[in-house]
Protein backbone atom coordinates (compact mmCIF):
# COMPACT_ATOMS: atom_id res chain seq x y z
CA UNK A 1 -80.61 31.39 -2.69
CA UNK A 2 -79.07 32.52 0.76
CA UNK A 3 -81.21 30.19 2.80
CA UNK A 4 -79.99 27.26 0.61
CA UNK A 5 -76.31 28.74 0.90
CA UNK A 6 -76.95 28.49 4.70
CA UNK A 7 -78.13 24.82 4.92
CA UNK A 8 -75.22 23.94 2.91
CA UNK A 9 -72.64 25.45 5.30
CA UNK A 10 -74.36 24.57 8.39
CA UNK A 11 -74.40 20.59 7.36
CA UNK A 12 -70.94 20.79 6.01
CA UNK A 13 -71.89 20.85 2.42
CA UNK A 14 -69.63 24.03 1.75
CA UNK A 15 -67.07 22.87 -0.75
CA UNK A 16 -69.94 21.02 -2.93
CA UNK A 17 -72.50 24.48 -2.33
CA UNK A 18 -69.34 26.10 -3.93
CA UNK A 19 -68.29 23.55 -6.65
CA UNK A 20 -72.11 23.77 -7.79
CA UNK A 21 -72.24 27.52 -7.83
CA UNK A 22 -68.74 27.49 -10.01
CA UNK A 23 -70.02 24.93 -12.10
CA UNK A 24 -73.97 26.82 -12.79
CA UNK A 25 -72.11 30.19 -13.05
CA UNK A 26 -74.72 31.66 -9.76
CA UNK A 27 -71.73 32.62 -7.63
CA UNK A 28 -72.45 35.69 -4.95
CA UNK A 29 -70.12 37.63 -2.91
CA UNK A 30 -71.43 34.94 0.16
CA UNK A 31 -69.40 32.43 -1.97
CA UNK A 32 -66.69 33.95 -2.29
CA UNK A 33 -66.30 34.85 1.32
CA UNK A 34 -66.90 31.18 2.33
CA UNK A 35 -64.36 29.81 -0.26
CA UNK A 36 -62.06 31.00 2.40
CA UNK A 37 -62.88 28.41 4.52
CA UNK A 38 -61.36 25.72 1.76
CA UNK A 39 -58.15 27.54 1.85
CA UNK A 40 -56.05 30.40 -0.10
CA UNK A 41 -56.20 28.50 -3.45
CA UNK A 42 -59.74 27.68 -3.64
CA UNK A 43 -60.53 30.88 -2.52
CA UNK A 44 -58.56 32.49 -5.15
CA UNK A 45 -59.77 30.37 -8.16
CA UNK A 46 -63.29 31.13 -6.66
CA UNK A 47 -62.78 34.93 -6.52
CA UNK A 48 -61.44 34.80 -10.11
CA UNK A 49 -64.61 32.73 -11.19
CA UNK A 50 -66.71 35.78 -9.66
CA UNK A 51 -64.54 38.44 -11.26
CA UNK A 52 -65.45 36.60 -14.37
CA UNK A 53 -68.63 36.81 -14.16
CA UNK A 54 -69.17 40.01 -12.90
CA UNK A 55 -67.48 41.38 -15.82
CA UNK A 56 -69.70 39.35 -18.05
CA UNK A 57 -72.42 40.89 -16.83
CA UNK A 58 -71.20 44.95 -16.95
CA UNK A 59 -69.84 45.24 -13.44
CA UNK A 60 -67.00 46.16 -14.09
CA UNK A 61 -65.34 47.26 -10.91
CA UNK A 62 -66.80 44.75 -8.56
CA UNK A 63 -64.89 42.59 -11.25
CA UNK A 64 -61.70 44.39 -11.52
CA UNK A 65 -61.88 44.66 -7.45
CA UNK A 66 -62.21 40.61 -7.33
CA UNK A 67 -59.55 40.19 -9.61
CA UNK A 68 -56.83 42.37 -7.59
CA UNK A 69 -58.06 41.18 -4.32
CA UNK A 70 -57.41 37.07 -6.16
CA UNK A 71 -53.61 38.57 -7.14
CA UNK A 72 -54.49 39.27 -10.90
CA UNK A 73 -53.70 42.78 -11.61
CA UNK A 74 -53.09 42.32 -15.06
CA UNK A 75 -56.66 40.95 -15.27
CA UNK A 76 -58.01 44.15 -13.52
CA UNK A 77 -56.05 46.19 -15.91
CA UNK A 78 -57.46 44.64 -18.85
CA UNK A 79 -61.11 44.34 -17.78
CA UNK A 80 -60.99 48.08 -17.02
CA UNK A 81 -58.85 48.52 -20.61
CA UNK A 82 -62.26 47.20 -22.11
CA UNK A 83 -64.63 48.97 -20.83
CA UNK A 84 -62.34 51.87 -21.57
CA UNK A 85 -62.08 52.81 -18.28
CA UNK A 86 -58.47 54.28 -18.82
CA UNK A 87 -57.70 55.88 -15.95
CA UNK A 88 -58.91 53.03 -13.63
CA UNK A 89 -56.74 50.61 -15.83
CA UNK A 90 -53.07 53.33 -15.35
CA UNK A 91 -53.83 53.10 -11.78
CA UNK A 92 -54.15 49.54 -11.13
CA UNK A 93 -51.11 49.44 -13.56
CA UNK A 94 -48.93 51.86 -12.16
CA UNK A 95 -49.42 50.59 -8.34
C-alpha cells in the first residue's frame, strides 16, 4: 500500500518499489509521480505501464490522459477509438 510506498522512498528503495510495482502490475498514480525522480525515461515507460493498465481495467481517460502526458498520442487516440469514444479520439488527433 501507501505506507509501504513510503518506507520504500524514505530508505532509498524507490527505483526497486517501482520495478516491483511494474513487474506485479499494482502501479498507482504515487508511482508514477515518483518515477520522476529516476529521470524522463523511466518516468515515461512508467506512465505508459499505468496507461496500460488503466485501460485494462475500463478507465479509459485516466489511461488516454497517461498516455499523452508519456508523449503517445497515437496510443490515446486508439484507446479512446476502442472504447468508441469518437469524439475524444478526433480531438486528441486533431491537436
Amino acid at each position: 500500500g501507501q505506507g509501504l510506498l513510503c518506507l520504500d522512498v524514505w530508505t532509498g528503495n524507490t527505483r526497486e518499489a517501482i520495478l516491483d510495482a511494474v513487474k506485479e502490475r499494482r502501479l498507482t498514480a504515487s508511482h508514477v509521480a515518483l518515477a520522476g525522480s529516476l529521470g524522463g525515461e523511466a518516468w515515461r515507460a512508467v506512465a505508459m505501464a499505468f496507461a496500460a493498465m488503466e485501460e485494462d481495467k475500463g478507465n479509459v481517460h485516466s489511461a488516454c490522459q497517461f498516455f499523452v502526458a508519456a508523449g503517445a498520442p497515437a496510443a490515446a487516440v486508439k484507446c479512446y477509438a476502442k472504447a468508441r469514444l469518437f469524439r475524444e479520439a478526433v480531438a486528441i488527433a486533431m491537436h
